[in-house]
N, C-alpha and C. Protein backbone atom coordinates (compact mmCIF):
# COMPACT_ATOMS: atom_id res chain seq x y z
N UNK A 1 0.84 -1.19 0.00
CA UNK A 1 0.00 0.00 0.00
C UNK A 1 0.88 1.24 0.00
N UNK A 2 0.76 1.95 -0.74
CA UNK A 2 1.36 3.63 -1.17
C UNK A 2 1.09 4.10 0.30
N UNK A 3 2.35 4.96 0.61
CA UNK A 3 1.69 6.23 1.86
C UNK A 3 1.42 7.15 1.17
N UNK A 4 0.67 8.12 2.24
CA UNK A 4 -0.20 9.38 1.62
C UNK A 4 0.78 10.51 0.73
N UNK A 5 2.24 10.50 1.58
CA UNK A 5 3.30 11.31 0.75
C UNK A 5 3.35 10.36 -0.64
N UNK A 6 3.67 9.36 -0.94
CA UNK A 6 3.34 9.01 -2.37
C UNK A 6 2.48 8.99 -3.23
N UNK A 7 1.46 8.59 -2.95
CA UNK A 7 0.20 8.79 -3.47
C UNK A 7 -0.32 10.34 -3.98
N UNK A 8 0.02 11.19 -3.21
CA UNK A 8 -0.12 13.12 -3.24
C UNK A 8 1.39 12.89 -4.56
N UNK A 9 2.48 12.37 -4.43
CA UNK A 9 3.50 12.66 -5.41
C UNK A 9 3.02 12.32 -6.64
N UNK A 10 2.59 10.90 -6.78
CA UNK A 10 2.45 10.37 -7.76
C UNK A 10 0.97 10.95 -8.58
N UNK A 11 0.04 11.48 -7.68
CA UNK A 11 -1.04 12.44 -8.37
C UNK A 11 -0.66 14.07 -8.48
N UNK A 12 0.13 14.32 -8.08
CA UNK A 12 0.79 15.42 -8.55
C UNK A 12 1.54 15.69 -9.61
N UNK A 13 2.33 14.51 -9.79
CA UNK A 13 3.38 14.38 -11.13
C UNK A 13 2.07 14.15 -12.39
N UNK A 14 1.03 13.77 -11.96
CA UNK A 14 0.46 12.78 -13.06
C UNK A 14 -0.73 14.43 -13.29
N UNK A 15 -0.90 15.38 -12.48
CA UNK A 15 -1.95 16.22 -12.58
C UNK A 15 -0.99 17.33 -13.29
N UNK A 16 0.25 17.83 -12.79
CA UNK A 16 0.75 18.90 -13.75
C UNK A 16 1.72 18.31 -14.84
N UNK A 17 2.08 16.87 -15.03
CA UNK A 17 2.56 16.55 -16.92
C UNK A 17 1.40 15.87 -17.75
N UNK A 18 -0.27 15.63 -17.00
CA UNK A 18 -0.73 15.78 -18.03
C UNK A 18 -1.28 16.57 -18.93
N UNK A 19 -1.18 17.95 -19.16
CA UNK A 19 -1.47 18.54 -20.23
C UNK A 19 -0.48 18.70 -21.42
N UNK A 20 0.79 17.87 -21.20
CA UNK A 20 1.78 17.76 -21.90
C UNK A 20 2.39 16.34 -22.02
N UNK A 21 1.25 15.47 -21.64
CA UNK A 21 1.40 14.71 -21.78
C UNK A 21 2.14 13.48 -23.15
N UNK A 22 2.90 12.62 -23.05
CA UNK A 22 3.51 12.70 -24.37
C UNK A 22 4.70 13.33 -24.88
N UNK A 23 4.82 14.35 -24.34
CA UNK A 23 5.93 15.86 -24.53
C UNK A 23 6.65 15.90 -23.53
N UNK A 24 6.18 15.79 -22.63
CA UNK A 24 6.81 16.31 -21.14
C UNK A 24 8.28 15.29 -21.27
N UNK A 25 9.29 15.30 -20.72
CA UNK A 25 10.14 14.12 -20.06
C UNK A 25 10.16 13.14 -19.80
N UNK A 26 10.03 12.44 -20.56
CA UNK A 26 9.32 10.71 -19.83
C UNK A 26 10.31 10.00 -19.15
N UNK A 27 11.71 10.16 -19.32
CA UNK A 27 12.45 9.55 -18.06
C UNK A 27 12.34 10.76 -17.00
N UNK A 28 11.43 11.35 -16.65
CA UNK A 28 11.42 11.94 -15.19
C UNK A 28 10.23 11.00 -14.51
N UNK A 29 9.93 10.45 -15.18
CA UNK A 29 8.84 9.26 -14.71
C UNK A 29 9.35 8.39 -13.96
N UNK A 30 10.96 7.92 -14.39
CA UNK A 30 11.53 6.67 -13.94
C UNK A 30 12.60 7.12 -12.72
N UNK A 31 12.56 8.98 -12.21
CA UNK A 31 13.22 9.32 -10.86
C UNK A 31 12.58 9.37 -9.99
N UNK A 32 13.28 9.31 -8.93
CA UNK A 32 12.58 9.36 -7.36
C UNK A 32 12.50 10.75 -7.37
N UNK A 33 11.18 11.34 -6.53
CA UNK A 33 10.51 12.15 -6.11
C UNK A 33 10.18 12.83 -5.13
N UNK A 34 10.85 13.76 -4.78
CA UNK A 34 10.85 14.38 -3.67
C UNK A 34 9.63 15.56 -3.04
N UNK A 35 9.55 15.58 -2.19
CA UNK A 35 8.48 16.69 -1.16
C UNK A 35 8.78 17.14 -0.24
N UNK A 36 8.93 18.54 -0.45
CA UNK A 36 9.23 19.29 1.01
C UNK A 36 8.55 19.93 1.20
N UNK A 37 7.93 20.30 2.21
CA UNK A 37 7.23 21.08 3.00
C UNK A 37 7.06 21.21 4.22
N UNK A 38 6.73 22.43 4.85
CA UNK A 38 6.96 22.76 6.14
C UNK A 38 5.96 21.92 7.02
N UNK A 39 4.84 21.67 6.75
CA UNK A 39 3.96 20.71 7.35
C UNK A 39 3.38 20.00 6.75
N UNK A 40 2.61 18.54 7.22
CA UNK A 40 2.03 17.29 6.25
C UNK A 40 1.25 17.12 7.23
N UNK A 41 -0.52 17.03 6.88
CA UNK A 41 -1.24 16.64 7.62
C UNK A 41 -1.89 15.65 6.80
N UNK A 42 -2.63 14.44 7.65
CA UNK A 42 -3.22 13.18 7.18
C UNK A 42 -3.91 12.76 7.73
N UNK A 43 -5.09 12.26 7.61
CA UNK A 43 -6.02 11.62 7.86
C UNK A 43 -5.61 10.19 7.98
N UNK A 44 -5.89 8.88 8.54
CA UNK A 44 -5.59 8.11 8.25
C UNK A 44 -6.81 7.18 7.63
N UNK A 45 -7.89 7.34 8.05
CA UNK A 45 -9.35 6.93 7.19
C UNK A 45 -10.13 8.02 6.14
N UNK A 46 -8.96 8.59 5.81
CA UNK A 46 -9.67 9.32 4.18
C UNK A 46 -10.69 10.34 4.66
N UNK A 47 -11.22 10.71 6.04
CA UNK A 47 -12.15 11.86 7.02
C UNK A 47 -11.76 12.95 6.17
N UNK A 48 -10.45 13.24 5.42
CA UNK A 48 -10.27 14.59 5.06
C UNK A 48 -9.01 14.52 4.12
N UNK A 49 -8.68 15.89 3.26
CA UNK A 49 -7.58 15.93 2.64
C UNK A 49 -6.69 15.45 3.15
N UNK A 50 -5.19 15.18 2.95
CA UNK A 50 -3.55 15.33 3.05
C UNK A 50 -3.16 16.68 2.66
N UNK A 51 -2.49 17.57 3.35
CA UNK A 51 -2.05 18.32 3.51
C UNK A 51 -1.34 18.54 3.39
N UNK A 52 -0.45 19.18 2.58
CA UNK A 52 1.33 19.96 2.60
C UNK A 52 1.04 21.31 2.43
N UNK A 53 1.90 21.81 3.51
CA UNK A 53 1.63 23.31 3.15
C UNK A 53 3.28 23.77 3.46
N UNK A 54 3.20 25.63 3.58
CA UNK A 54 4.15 26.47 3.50
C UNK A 54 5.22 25.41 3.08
N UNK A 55 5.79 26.26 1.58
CA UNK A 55 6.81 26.47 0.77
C UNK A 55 6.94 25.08 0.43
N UNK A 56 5.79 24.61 -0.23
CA UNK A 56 5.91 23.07 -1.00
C UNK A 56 6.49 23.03 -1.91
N UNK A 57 7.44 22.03 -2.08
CA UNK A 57 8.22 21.74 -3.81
C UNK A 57 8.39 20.93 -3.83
N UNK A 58 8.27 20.18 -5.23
CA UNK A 58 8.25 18.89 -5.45
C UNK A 58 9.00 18.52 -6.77
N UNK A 59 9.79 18.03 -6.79
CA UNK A 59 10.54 17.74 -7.83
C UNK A 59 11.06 16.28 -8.04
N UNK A 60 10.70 16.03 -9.61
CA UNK A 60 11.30 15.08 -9.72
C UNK A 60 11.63 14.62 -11.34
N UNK A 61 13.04 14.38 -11.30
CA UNK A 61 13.99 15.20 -12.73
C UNK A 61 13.88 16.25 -12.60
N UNK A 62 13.08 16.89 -14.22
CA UNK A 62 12.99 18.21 -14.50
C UNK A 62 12.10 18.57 -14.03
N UNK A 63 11.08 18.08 -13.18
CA UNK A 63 9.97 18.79 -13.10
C UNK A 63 10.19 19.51 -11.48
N UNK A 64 9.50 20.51 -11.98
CA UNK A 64 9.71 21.32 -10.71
C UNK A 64 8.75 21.85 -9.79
N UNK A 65 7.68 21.48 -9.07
CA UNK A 65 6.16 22.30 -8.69
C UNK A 65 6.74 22.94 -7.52
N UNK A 66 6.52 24.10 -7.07
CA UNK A 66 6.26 24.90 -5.92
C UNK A 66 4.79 25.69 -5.58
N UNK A 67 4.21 25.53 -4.47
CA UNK A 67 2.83 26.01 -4.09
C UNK A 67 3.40 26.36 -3.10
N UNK A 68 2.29 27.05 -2.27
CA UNK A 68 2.30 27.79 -0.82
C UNK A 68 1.86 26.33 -0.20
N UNK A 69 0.61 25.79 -0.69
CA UNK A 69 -0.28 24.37 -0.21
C UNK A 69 -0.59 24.34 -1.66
N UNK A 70 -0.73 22.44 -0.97
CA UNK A 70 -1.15 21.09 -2.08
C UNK A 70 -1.87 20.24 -0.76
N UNK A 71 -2.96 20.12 -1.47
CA UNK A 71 -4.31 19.67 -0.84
C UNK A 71 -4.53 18.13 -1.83
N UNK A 72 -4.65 16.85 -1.19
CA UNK A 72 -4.59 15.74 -1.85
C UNK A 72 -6.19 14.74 -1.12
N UNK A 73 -7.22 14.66 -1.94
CA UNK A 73 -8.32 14.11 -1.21
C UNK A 73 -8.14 12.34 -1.86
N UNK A 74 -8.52 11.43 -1.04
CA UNK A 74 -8.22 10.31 -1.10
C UNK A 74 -10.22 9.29 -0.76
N UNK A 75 -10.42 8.47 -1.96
CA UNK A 75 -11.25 8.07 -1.30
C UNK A 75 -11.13 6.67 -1.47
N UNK A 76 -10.95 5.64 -0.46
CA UNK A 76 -11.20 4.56 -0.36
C UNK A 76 -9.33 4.30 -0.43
N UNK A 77 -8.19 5.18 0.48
CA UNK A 77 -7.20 5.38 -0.49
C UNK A 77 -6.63 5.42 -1.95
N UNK A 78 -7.59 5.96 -2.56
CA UNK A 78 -7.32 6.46 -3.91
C UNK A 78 -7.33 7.90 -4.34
N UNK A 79 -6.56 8.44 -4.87
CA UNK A 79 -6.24 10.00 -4.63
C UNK A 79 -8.33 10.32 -6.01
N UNK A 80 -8.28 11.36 -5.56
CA UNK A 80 -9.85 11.68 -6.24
C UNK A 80 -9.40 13.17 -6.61
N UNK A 81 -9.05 14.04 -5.73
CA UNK A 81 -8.61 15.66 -6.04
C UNK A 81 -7.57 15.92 -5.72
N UNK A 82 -6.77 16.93 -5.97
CA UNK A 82 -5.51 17.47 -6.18
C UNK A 82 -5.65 19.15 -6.08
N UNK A 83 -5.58 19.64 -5.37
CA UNK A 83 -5.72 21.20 -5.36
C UNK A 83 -4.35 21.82 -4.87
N UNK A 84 -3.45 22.61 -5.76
CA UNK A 84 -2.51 23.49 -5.79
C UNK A 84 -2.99 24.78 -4.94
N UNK A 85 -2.34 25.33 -4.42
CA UNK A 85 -2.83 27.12 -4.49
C UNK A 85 -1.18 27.60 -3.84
N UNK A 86 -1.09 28.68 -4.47
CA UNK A 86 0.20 29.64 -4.54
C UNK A 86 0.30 31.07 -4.61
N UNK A 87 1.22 31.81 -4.87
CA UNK A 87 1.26 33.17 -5.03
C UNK A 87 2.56 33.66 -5.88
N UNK A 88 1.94 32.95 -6.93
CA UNK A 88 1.61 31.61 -7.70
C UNK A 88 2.03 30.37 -7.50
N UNK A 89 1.12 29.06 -7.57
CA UNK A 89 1.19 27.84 -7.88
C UNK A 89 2.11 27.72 -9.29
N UNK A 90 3.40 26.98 -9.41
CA UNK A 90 4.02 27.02 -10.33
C UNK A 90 4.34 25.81 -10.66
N UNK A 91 4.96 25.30 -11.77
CA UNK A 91 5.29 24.56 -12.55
C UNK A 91 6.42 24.42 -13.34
N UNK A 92 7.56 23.77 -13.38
CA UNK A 92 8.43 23.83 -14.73
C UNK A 92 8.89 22.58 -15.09
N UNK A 93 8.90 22.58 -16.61
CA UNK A 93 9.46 21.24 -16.78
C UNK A 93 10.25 20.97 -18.02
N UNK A 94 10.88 19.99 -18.36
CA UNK A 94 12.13 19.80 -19.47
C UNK A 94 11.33 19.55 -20.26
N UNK A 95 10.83 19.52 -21.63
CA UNK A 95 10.16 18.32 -22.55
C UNK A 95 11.13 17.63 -23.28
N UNK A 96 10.54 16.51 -24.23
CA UNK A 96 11.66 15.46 -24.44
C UNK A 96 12.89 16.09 -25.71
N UNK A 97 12.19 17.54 -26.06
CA UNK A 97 13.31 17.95 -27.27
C UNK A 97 13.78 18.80 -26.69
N UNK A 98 13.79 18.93 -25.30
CA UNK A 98 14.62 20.02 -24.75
C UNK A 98 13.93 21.42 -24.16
N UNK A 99 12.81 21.60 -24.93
CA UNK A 99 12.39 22.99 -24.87
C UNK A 99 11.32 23.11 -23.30
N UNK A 100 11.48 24.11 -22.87
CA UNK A 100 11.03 24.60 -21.27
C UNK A 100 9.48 24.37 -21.66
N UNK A 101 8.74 24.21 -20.23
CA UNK A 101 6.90 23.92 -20.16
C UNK A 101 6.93 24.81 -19.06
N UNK A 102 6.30 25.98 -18.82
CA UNK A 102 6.44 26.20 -17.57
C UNK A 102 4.83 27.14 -17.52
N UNK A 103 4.26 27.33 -16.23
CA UNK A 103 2.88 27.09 -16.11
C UNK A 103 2.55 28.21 -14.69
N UNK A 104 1.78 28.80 -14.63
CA UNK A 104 1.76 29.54 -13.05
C UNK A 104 0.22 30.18 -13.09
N UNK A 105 -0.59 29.81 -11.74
CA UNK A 105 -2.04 29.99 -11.69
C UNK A 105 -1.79 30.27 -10.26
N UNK A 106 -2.70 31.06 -9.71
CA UNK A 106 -3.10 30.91 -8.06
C UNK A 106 -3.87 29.76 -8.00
N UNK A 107 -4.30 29.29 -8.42
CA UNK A 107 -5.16 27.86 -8.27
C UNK A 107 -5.11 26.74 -9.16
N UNK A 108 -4.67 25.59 -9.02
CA UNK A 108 -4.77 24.64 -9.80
C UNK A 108 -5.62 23.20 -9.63
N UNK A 109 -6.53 22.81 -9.85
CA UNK A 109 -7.48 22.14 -9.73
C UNK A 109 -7.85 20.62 -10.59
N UNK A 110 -6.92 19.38 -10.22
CA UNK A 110 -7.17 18.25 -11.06
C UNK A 110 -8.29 17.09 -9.97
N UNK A 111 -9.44 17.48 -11.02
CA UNK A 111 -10.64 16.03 -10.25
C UNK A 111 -10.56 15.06 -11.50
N UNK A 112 -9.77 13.33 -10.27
CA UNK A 112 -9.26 12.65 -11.19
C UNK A 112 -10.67 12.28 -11.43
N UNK A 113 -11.88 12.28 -10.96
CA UNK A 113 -13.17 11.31 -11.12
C UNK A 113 -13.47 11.86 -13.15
N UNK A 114 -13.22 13.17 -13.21
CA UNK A 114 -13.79 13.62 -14.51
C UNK A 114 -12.40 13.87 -15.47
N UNK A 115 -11.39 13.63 -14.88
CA UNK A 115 -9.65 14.05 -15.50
C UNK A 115 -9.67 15.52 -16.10
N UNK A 116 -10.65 16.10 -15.28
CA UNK A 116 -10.15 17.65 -15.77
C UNK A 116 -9.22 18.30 -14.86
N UNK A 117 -8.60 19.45 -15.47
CA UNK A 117 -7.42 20.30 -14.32
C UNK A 117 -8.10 21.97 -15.05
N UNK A 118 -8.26 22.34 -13.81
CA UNK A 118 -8.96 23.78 -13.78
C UNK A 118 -7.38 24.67 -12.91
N UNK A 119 -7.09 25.90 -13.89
CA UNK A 119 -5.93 26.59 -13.16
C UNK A 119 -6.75 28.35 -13.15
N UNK A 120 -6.94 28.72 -12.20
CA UNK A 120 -7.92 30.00 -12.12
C UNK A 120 -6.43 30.79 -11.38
N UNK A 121 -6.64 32.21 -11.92
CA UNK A 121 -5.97 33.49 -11.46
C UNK A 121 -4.30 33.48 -11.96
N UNK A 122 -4.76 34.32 -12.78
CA UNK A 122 -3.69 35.27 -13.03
C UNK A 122 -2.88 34.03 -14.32
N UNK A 123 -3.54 33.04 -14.22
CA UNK A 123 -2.82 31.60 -15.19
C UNK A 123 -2.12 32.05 -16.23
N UNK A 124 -0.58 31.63 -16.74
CA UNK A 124 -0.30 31.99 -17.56
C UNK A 124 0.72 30.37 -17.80
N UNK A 125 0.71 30.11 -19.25
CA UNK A 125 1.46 28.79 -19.80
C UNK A 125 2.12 29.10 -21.03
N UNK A 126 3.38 28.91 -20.59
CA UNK A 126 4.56 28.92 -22.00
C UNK A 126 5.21 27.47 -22.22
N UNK A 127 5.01 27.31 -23.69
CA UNK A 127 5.29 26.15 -24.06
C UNK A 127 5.91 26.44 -25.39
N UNK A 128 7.20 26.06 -26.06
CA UNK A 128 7.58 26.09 -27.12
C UNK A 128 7.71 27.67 -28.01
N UNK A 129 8.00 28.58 -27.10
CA UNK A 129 7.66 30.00 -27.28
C UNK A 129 6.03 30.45 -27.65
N UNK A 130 4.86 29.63 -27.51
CA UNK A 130 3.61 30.09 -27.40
C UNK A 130 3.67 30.16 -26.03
N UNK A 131 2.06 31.18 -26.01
CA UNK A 131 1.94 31.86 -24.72
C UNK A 131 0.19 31.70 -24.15
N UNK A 132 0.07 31.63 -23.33
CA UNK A 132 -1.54 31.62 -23.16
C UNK A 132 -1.64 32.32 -21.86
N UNK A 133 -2.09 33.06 -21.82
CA UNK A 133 -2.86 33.70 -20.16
C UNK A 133 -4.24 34.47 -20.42
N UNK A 134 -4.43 34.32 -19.11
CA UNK A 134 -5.84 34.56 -18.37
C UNK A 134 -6.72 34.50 -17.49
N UNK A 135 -7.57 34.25 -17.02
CA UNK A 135 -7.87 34.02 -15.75
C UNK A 135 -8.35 33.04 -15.27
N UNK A 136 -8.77 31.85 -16.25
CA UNK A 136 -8.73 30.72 -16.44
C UNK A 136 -8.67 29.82 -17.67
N UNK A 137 -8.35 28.71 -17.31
CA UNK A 137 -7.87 27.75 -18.02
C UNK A 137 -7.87 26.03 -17.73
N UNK A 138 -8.85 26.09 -18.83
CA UNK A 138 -9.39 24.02 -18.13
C UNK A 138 -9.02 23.38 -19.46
N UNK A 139 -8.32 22.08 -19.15
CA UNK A 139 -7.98 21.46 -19.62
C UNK A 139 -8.98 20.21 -19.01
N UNK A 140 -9.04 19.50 -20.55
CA UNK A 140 -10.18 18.31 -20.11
C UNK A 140 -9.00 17.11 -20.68
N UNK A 141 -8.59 16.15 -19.90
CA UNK A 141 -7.56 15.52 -20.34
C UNK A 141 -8.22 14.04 -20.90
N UNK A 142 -9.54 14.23 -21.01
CA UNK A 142 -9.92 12.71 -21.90
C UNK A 142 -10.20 12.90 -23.27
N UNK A 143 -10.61 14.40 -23.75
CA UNK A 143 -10.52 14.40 -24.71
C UNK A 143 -9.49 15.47 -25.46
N UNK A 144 -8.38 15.90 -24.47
CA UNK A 144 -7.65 16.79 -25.23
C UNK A 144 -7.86 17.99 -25.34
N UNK A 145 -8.80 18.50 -24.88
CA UNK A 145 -9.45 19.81 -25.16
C UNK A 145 -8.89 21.11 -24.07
N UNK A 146 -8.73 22.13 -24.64
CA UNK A 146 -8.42 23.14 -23.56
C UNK A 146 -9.37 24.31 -24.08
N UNK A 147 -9.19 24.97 -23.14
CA UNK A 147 -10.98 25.91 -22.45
C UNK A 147 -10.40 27.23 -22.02
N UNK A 148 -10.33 28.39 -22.39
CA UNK A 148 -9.93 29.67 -21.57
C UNK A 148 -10.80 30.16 -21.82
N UNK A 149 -10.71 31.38 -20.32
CA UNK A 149 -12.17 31.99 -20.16
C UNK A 149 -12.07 33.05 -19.39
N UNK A 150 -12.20 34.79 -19.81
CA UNK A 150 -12.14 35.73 -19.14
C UNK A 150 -13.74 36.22 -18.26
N UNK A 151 -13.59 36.63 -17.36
CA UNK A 151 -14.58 37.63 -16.72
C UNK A 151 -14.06 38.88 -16.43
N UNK A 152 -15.25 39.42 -16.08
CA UNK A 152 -15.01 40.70 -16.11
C UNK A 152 -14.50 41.50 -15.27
N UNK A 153 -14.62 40.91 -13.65
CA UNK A 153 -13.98 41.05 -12.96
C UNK A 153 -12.31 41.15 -12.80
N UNK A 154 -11.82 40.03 -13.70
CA UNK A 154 -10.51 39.56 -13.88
C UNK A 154 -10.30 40.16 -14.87
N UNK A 155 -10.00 41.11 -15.54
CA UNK A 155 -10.03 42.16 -16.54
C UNK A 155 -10.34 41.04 -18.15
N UNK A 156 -11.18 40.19 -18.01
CA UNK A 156 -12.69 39.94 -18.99
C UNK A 156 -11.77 39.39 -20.59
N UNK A 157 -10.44 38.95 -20.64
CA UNK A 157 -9.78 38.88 -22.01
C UNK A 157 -9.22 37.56 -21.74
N UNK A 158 -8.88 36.56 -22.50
CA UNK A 158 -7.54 35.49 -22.67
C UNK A 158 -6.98 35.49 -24.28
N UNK A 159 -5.60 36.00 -23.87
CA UNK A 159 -4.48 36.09 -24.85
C UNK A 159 -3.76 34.49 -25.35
N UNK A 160 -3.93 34.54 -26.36
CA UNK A 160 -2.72 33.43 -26.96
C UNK A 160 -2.17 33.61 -27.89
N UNK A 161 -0.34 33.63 -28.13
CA UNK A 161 0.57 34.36 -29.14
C UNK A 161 0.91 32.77 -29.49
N UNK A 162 0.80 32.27 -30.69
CA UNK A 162 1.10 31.55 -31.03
C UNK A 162 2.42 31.67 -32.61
N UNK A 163 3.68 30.68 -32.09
CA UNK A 163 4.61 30.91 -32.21
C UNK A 163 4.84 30.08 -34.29
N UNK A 164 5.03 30.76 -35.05
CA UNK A 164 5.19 29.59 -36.17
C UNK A 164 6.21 28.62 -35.83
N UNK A 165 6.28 27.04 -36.53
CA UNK A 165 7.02 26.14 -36.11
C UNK A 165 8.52 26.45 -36.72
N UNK A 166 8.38 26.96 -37.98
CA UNK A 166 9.45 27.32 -39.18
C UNK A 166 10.09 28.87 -38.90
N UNK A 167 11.75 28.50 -38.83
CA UNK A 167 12.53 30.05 -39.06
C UNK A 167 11.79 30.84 -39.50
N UNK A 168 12.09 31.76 -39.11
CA UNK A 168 11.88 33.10 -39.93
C UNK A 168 12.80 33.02 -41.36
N UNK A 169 12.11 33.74 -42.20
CA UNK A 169 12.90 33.86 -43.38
C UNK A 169 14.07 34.71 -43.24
N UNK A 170 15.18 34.62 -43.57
CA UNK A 170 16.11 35.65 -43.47
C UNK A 170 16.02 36.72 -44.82
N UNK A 171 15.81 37.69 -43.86
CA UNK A 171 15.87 39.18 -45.07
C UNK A 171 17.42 39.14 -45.11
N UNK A 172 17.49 40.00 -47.03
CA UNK A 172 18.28 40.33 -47.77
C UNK A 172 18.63 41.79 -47.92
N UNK A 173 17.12 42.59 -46.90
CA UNK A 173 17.57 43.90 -47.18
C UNK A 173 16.43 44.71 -48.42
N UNK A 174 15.96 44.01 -49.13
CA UNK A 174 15.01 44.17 -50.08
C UNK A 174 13.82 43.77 -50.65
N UNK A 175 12.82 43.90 -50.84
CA UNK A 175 11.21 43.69 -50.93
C UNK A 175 11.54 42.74 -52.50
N UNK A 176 10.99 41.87 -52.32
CA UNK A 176 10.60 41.28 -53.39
C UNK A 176 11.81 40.56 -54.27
N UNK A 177 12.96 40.30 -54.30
CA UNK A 177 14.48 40.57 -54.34
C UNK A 177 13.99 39.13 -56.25
């Protein structure tokens, strides 16, 4: 049987590389995994979350998470929710051609029952020199789909600069040459 520090690792690793899933590092899969944090609280009959709080980080390989708290709900010992929160909840990671994933929300939100991950406030994700921010951002990981969504409160817009895959052409200096 997994302890609760593994079980919170192993749904943690599995809640922020799946939206890059495929891409992400796949021998960071096959390192040991570390958790620090200033306190760990546990239930031992599933009554309530697992707890890590002040100055959580978790790393393992390239991947890098830091939160303020990581909130891990377990039912029947089986992890069910995963809740990040930070100032910002962050993220970084290697992908397999090298290029940086890196991710930052005040809230990050994976319910394994439906495999969605909800990241609310201030969310912003760089991947491959594209860019996405806003004030939220759901990713539905059964069918691939991602979801951004401004209000008005949260100044009401979501930006995405999307990067071409191909060099730039090199200018010669002249129109039409």
């Amino acid at each position: 049987m997994r302890t609760p520090a593994s079980l919170a690792a192993t749904l943690l690793l599995a809640l922020l590389a799946a939206p890059t899933e495929g891409l992400a590092r796949s021998s960071d899969r096959d390192k040991p995994m570390d958790i620090n944090a200033q306190t760990i609280e546990h239930a031992l009959n599933d009554s309530g979350p697992s707890t890590f709080s002040g100055d959580v980080v978790i790393t393992q390989g390239t991947l890098d998470i830091r939160s303020a708290r990581a909130e891990v709900t377990l039912r029947g010992s089986e992890p069910t929710r995963v809740v990040l929160t930070g100032s910002p909840a962050t993220l970084t990671q290697e992908m397999d051609d090298g290029s940086p994933f890196n991710a930052n929300a005040q809230r990050v939100d994976y319910d394994l029952d439906t495999d969605i991950v909800t990241l609310t406030g201030n969310v912003v994700v760089k991947q491959r020199g594209n860019t996405m921010n806003g004030p939220k951002v759901v990713y539905n990981m059964g069918t691939g789909r991602v979801q951004a969504s401004g209000n008005a409160s949260e100044g009401g817009r979501v930006n995405l600069r999307l990067v071409p895959n191909r060099a730039p052409r090199p200018t010669n200096g002249s129109e039409g040459g």
